[in-house]
PDB file of N, CA and C in Angstrom:
ATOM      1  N   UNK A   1      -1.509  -2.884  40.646  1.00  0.00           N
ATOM      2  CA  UNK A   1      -2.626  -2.736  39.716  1.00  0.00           C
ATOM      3  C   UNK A   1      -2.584  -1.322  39.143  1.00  0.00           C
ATOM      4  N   UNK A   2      -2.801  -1.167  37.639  1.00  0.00           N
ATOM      5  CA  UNK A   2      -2.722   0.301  37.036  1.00  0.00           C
ATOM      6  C   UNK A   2      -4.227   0.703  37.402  1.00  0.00           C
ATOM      7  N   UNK A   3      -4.313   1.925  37.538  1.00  0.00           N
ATOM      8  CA  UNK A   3      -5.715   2.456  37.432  1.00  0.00           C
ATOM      9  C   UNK A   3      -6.013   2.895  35.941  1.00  0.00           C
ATOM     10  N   UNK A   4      -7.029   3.211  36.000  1.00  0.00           N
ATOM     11  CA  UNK A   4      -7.671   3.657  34.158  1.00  0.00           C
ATOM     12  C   UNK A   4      -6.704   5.148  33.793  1.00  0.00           C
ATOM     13  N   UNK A   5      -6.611   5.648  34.603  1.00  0.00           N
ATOM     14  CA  UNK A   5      -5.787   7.405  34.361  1.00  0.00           C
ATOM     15  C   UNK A   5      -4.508   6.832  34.002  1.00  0.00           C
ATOM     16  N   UNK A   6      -4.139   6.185  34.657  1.00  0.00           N
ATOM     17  CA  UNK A   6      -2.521   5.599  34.024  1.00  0.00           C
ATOM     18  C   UNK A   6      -2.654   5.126  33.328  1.00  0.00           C
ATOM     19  N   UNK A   7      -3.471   4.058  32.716  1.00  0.00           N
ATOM     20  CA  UNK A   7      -3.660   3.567  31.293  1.00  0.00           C
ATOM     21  C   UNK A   7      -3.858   4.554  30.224  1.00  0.00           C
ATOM     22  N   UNK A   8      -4.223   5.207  30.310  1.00  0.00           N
ATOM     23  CA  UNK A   8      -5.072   6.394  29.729  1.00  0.00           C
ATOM     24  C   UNK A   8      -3.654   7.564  29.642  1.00  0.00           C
ATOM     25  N   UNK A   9      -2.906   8.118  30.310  1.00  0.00           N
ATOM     26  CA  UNK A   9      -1.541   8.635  29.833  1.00  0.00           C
ATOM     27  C   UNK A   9      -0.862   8.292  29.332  1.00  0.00           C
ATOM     28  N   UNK A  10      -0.309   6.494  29.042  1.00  0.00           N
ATOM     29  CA  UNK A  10       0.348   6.160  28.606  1.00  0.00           C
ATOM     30  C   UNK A  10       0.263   6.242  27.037  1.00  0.00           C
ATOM     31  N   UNK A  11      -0.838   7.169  26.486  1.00  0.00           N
ATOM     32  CA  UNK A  11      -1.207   7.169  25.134  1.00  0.00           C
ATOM     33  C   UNK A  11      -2.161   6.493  24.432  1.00  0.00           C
ATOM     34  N   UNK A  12      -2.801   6.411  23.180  1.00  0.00           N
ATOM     35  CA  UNK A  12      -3.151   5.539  22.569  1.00  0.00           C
ATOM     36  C   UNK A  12      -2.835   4.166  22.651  1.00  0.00           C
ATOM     37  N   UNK A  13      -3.744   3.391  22.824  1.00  0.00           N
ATOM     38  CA  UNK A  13      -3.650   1.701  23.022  1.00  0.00           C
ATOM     39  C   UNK A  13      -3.400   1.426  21.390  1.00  0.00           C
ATOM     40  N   UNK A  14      -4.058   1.911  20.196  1.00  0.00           N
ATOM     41  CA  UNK A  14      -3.238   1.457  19.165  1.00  0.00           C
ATOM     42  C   UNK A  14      -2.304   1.670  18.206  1.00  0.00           C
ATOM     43  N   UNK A  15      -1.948   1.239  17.983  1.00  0.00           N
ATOM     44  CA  UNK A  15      -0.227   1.714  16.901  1.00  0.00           C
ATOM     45  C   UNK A  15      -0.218   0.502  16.310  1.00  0.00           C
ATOM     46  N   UNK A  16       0.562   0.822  15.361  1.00  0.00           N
ATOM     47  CA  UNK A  16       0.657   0.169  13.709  1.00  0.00           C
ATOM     48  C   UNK A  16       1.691  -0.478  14.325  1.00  0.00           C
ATOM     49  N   UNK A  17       1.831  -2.110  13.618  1.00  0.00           N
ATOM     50  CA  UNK A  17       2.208  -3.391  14.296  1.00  0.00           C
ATOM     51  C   UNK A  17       4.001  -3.254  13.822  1.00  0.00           C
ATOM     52  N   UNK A  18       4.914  -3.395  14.757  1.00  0.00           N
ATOM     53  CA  UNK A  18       6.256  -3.144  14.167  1.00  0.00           C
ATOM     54  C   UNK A  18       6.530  -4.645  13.304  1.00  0.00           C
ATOM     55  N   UNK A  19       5.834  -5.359  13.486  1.00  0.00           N
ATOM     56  CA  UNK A  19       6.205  -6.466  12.700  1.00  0.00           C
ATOM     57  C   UNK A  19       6.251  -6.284  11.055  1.00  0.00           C
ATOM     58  N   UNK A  20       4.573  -5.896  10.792  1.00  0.00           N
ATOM     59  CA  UNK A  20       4.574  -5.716   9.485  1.00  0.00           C
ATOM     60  C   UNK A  20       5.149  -4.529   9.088  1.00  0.00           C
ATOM     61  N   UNK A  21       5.240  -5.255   7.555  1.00  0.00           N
ATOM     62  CA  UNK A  21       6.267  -4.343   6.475  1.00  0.00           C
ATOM     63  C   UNK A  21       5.676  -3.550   5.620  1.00  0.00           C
ATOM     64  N   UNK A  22       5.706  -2.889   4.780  1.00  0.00           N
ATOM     65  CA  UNK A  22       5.421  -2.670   2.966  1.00  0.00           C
ATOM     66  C   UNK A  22       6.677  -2.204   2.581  1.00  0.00           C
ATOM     67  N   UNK A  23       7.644  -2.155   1.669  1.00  0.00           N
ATOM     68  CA  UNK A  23       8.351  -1.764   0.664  1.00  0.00           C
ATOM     69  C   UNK A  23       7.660  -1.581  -0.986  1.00  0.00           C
ATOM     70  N   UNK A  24       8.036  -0.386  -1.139  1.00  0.00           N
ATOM     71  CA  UNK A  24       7.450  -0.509  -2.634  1.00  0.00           C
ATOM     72  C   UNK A  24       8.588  -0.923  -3.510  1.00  0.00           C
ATOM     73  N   UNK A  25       9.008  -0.808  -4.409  1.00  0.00           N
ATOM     74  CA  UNK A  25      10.103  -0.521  -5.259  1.00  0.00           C
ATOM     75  C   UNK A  25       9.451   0.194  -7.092  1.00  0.00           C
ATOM     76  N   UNK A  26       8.178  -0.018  -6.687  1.00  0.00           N
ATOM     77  CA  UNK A  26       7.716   0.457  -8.594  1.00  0.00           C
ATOM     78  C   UNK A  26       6.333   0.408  -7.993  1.00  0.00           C
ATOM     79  N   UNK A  27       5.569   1.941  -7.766  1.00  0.00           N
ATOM     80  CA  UNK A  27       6.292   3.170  -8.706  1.00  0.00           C
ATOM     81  C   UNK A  27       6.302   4.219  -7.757  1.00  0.00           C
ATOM     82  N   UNK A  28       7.313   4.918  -7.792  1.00  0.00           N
ATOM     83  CA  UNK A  28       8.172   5.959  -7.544  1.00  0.00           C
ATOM     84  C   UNK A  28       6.429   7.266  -7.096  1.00  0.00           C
ATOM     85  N   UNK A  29       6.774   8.006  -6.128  1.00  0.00           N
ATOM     86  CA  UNK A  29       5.796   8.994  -6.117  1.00  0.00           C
ATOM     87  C   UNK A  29       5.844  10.221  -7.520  1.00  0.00           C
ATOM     88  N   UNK A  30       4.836  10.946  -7.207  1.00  0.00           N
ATOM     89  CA  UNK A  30       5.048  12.267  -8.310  1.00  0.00           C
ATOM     90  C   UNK A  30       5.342  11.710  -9.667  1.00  0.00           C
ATOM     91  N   UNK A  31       4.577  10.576  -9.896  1.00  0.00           N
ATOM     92  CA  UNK A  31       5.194   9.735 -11.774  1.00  0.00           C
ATOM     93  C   UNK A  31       4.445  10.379 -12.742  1.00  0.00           C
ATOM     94  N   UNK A  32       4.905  10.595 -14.013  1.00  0.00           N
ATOM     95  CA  UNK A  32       3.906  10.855 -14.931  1.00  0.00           C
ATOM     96  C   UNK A  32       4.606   9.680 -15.847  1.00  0.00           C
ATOM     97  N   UNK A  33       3.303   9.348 -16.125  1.00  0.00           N
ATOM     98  CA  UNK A  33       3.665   8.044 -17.201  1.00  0.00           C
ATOM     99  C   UNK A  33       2.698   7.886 -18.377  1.00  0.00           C
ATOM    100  N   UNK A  34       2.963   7.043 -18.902  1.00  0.00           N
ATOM    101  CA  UNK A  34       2.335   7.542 -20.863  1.00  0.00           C
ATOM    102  C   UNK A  34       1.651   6.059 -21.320  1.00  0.00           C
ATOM    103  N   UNK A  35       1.613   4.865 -20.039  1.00  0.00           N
ATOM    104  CA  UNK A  35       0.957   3.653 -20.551  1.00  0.00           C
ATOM    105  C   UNK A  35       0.114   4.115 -19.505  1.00  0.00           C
ATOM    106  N   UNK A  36      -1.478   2.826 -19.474  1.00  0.00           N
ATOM    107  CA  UNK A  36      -2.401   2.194 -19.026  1.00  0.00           C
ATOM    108  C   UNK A  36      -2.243   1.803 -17.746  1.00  0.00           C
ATOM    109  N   UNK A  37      -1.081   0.873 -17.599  1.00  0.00           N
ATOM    110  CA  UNK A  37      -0.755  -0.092 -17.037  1.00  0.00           C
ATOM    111  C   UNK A  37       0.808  -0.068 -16.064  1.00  0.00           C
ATOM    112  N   UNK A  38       0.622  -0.001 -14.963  1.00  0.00           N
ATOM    113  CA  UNK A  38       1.312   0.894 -14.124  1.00  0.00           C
ATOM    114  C   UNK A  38       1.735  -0.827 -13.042  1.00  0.00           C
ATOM    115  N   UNK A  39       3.212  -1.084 -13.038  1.00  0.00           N
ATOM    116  CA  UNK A  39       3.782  -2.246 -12.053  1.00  0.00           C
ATOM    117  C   UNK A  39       3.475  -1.926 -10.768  1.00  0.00           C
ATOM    118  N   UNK A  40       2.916  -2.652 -10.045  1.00  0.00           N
ATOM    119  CA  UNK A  40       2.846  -2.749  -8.552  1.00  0.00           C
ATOM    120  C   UNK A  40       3.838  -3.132  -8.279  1.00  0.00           C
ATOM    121  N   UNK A  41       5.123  -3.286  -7.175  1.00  0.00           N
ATOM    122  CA  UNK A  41       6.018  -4.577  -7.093  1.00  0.00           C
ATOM    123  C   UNK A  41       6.414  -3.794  -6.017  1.00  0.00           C
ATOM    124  N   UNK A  42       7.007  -4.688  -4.809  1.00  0.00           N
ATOM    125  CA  UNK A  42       7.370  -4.439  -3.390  1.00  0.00           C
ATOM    126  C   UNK A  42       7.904  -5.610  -2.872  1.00  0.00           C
ATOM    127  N   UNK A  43       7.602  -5.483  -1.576  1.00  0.00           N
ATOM    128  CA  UNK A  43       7.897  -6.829  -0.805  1.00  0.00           C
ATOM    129  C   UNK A  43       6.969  -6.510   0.911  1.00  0.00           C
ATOM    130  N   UNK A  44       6.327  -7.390   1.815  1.00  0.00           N
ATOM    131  CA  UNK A  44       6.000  -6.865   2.834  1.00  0.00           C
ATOM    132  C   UNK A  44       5.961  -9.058   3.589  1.00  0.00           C
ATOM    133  N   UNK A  45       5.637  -9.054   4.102  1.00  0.00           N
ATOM    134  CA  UNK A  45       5.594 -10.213   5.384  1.00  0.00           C
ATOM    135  C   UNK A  45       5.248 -11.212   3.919  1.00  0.00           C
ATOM    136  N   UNK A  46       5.593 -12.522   4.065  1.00  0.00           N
ATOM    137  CA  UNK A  46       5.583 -13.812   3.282  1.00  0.00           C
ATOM    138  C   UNK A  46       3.592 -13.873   3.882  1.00  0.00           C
ATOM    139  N   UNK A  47       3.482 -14.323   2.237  1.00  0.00           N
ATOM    140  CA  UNK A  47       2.204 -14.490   1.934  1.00  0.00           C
ATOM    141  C   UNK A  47       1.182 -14.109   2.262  1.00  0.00           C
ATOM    142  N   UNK A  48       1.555 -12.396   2.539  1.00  0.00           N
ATOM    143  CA  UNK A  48       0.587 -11.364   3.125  1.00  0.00           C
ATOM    144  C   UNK A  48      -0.268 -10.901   2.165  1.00  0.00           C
ATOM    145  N   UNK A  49      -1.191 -10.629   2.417  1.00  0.00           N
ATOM    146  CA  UNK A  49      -2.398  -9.958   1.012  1.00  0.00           C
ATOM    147  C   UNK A  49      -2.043  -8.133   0.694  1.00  0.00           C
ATOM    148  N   UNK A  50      -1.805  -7.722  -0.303  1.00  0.00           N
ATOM    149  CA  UNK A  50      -1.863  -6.439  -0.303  1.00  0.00           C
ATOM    150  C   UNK A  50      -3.082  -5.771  -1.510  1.00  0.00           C
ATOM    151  N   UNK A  51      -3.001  -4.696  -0.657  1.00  0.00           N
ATOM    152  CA  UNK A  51      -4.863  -3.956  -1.060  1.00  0.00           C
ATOM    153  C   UNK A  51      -3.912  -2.715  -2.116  1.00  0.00           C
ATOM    154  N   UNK A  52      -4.167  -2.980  -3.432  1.00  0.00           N
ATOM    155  CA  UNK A  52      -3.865  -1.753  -4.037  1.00  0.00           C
ATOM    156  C   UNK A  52      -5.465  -1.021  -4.452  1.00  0.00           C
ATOM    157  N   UNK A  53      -5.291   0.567  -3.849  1.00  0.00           N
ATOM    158  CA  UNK A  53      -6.675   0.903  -4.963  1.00  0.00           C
ATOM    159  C   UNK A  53      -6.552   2.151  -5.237  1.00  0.00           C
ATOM    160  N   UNK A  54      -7.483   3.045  -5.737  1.00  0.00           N
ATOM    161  CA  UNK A  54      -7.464   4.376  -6.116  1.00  0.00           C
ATOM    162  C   UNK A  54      -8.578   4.911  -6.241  1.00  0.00           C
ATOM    163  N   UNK A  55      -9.149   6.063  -6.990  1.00  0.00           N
ATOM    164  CA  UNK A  55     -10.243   6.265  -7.090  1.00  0.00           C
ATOM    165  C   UNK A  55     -11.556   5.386  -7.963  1.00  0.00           C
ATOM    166  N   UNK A  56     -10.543   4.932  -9.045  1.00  0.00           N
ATOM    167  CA  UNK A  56     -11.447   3.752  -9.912  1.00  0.00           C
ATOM    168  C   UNK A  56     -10.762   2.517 -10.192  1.00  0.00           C
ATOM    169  N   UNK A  57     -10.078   1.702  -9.506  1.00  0.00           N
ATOM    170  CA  UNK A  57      -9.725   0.379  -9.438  1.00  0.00           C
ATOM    171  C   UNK A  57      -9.470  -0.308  -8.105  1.00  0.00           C
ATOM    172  N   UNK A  58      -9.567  -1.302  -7.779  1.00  0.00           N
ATOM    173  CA  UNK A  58      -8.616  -2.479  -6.724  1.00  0.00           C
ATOM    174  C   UNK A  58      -8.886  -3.794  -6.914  1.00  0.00           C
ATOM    175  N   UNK A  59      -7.161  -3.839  -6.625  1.00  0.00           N
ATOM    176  CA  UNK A  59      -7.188  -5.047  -6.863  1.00  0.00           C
ATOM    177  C   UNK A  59      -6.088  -5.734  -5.660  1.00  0.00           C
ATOM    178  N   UNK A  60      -6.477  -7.021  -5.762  1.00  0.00           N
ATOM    179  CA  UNK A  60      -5.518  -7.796  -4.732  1.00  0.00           C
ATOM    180  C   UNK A  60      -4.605  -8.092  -4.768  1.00  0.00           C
ATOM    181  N   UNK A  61      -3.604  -8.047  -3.914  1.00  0.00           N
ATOM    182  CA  UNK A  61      -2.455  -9.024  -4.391  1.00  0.00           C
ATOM    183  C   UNK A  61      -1.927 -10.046  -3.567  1.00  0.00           C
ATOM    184  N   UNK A  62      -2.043 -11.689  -3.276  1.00  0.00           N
ATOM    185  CA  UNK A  62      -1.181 -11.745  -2.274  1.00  0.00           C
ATOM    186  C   UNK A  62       0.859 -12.162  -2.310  1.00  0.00           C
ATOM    187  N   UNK A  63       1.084 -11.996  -1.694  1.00  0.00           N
ATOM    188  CA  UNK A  63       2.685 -12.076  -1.907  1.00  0.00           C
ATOM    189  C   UNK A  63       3.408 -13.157  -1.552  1.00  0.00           C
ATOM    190  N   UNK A  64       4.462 -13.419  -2.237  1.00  0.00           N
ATOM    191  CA  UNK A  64       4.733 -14.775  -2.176  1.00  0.00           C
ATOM    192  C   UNK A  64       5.654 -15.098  -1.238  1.00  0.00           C
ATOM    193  N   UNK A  65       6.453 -16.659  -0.910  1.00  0.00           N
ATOM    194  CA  UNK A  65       6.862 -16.782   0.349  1.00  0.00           C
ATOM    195  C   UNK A  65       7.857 -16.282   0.403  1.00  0.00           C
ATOM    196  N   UNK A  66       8.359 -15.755   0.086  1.00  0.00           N
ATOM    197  CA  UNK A  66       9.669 -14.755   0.289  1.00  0.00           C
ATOM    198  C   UNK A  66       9.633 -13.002   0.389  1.00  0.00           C
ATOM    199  N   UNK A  67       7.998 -12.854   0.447  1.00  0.00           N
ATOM    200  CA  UNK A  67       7.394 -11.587   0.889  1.00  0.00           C
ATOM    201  C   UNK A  67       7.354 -10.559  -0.634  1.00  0.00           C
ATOM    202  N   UNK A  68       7.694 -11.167  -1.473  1.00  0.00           N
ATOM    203  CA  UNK A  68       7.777 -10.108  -3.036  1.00  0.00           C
ATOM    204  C   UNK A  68       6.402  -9.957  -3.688  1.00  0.00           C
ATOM    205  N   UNK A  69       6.070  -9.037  -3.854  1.00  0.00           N
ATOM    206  CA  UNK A  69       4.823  -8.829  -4.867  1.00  0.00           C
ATOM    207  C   UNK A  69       4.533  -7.882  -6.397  1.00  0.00           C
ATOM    208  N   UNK A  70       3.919  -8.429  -7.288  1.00  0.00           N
ATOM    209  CA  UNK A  70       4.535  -7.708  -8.247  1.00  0.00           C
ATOM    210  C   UNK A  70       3.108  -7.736  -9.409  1.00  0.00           C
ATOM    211  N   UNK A  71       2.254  -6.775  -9.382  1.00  0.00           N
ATOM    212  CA  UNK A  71       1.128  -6.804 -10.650  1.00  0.00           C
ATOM    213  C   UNK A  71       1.082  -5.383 -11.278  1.00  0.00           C
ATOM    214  N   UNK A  72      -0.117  -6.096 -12.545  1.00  0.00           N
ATOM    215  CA  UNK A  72      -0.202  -4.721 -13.396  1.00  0.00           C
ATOM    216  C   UNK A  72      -1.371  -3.724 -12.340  1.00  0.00           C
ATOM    217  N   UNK A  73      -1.416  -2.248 -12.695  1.00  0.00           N
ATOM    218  CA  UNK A  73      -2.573  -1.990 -12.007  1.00  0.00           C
ATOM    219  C   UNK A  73      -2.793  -0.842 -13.282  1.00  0.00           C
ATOM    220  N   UNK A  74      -4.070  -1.001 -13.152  1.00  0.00           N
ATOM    221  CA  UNK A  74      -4.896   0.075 -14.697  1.00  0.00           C
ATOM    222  C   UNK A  74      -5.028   1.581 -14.146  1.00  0.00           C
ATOM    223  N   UNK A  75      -4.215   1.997 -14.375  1.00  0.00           N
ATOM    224  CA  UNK A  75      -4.670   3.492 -14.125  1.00  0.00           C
ATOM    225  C   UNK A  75      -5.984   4.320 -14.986  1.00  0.00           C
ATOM    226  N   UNK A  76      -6.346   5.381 -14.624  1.00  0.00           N
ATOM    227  CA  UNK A  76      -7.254   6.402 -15.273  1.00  0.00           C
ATOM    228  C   UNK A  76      -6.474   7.384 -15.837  1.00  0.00           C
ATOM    229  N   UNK A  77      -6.999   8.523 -16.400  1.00  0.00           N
ATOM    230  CA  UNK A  77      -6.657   9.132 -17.280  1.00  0.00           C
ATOM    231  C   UNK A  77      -6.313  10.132 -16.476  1.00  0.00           C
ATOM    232  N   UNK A  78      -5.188  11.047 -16.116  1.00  0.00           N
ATOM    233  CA  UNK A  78      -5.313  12.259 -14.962  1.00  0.00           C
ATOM    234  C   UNK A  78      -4.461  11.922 -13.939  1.00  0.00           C
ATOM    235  N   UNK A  79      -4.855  12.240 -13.023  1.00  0.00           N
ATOM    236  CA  UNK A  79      -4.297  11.936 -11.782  1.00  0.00           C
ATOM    237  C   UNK A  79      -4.513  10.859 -10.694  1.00  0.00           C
ATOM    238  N   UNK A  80      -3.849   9.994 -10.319  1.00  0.00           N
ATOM    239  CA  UNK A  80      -4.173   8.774  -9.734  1.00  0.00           C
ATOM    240  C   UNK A  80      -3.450   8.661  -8.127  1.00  0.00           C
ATOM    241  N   UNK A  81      -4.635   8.937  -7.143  1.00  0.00           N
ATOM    242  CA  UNK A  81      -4.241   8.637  -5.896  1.00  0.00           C
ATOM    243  C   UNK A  81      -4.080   7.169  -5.843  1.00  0.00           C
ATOM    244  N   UNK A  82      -3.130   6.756  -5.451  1.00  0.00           N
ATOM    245  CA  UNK A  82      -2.602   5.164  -5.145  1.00  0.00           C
ATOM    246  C   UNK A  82      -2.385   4.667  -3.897  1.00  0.00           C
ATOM    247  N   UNK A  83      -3.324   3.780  -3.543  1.00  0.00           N
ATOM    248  CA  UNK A  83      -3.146   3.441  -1.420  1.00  0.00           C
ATOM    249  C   UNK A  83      -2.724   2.072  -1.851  1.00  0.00           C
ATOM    250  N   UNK A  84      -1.197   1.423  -1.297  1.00  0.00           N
ATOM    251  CA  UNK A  84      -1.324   0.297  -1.329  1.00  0.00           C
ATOM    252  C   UNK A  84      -1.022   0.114   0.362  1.00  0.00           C
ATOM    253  N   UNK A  85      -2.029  -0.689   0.621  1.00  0.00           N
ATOM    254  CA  UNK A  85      -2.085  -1.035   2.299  1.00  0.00           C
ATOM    255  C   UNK A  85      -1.530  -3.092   2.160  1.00  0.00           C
ATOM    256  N   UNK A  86      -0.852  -3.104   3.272  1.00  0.00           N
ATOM    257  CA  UNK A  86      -0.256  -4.611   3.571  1.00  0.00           C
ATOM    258  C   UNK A  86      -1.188  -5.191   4.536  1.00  0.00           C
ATOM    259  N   UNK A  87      -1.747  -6.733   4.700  1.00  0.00           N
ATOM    260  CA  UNK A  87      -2.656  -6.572   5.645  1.00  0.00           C
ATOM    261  C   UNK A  87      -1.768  -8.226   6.368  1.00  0.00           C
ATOM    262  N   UNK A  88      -1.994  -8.220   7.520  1.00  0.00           N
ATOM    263  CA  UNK A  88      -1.320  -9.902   8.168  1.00  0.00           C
ATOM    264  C   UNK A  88      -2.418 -10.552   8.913  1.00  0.00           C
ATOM    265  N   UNK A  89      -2.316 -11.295   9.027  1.00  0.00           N
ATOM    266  CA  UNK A  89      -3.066 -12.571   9.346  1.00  0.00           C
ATOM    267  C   UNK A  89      -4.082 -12.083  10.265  1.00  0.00           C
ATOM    268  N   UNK A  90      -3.494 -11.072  11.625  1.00  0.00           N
ATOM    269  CA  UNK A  90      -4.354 -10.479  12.421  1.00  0.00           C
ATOM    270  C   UNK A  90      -4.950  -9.519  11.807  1.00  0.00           C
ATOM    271  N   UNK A  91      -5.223  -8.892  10.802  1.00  0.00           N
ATOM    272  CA  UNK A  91      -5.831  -8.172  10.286  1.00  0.00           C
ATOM    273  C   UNK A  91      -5.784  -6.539  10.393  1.00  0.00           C
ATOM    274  N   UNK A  92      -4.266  -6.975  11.396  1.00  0.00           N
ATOM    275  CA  UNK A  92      -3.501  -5.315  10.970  1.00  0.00           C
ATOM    276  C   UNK A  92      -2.565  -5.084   9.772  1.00  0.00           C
ATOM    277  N   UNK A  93      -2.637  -3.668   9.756  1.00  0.00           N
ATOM    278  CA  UNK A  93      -2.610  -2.827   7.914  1.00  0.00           C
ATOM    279  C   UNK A  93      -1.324  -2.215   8.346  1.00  0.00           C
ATOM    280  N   UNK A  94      -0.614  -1.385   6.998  1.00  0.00           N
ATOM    281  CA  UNK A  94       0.361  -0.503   7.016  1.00  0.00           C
ATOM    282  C   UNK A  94       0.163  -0.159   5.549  1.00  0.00           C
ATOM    283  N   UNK A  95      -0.021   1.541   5.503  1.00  0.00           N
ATOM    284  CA  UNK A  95      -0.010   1.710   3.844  1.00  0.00           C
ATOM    285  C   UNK A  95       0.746   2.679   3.761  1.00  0.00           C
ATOM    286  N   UNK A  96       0.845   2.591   2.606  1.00  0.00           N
ATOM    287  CA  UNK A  96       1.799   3.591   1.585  1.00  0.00           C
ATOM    288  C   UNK A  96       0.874   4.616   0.565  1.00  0.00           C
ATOM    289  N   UNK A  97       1.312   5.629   0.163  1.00  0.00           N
ATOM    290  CA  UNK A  97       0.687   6.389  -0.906  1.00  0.00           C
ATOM    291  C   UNK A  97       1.250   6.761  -2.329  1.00  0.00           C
ATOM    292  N   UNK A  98       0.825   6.778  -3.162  1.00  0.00           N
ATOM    293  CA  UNK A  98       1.530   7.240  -4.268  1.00  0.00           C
ATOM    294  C   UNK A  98       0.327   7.975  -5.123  1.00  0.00           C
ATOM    295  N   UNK A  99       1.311   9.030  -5.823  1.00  0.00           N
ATOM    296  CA  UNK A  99       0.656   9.571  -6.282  1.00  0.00           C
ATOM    297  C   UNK A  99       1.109   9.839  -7.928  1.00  0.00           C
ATOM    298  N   UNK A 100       0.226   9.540  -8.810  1.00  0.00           N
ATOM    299  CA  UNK A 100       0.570   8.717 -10.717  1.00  0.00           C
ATOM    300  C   UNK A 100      -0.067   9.486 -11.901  1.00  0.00           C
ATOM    301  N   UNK A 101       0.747  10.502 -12.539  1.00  0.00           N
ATOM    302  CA  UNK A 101      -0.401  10.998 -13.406  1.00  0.00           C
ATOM    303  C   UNK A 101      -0.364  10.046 -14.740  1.00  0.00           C
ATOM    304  N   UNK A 102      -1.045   9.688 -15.516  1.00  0.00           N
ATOM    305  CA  UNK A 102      -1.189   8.907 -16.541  1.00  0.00           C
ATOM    306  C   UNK A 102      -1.696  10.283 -17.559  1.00  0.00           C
ATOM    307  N   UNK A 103      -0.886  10.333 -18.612  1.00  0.00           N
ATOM    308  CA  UNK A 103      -1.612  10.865 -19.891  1.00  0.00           C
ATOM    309  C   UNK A 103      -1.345   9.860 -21.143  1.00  0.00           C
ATOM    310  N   UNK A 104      -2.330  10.006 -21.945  1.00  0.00           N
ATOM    311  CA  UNK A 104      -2.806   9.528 -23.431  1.00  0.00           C
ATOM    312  C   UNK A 104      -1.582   9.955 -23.819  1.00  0.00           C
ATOM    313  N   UNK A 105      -1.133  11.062 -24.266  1.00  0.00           N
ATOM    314  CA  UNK A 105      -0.470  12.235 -25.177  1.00  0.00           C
ATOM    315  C   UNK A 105       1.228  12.223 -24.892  1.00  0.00           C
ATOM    316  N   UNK A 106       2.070  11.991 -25.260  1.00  0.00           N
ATOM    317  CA  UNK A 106       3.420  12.628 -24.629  1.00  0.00           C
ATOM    318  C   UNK A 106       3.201  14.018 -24.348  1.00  0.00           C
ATOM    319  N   UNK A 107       3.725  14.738 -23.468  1.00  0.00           N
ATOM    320  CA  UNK A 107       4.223  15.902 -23.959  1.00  0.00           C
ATOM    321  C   UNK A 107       5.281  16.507 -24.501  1.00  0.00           C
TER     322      UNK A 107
END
């Protein structure tokens, strides 16, 4: 039988599930980009839901059976913190960050 102190050294009881995935593939960190409308697209566990959001949008996505996911997402004007988190059936997460400046203007 373990006692609680040995449970208790062995570290934190939770950690992020090695099963689930996220891959991004679009978009790249540090982007500056000149449209609205910014591709989500990745891949993480077959027909997993993924949480994209930022400071002023979210939206859902879920992914299809071969684990690929792929939408528009509306950026703001400036700088855009981007969390896309993967979520599985048990209702454990894994996220990613990106970070998107959008301007009106070329430079």
């Amino acid at each position: 039988v373990l006692s609680k102190s040995s449970l208790l050294n062995r570290g934190p009881v939770t950690k992020e599930p090695s099963t689930l995935l996220i891959t991004l593939t679009s978009p790249d960190d540090d982007l500056l980009v000149f449209q609205e409308d910014l591709e989500i697209s990745g891949s993480s566990l077959p027909n997993s839901y993924i949480l994209v959001t930022s400071e002023s949008e979210d939206l859902v996505i879920k992914a299809k059976s071969d684990g690929s996911f792929s939408s528009d997402f509306e950026l703001s004007e400036g700088l855009n913190e981007i969390k896309i988190i993967a979520f599985d059936q048990n209702g454990d997460q894994k996220m990613l960050e990106r970070t998107v400046f959008y301007s009106k203007e070329k430079i």
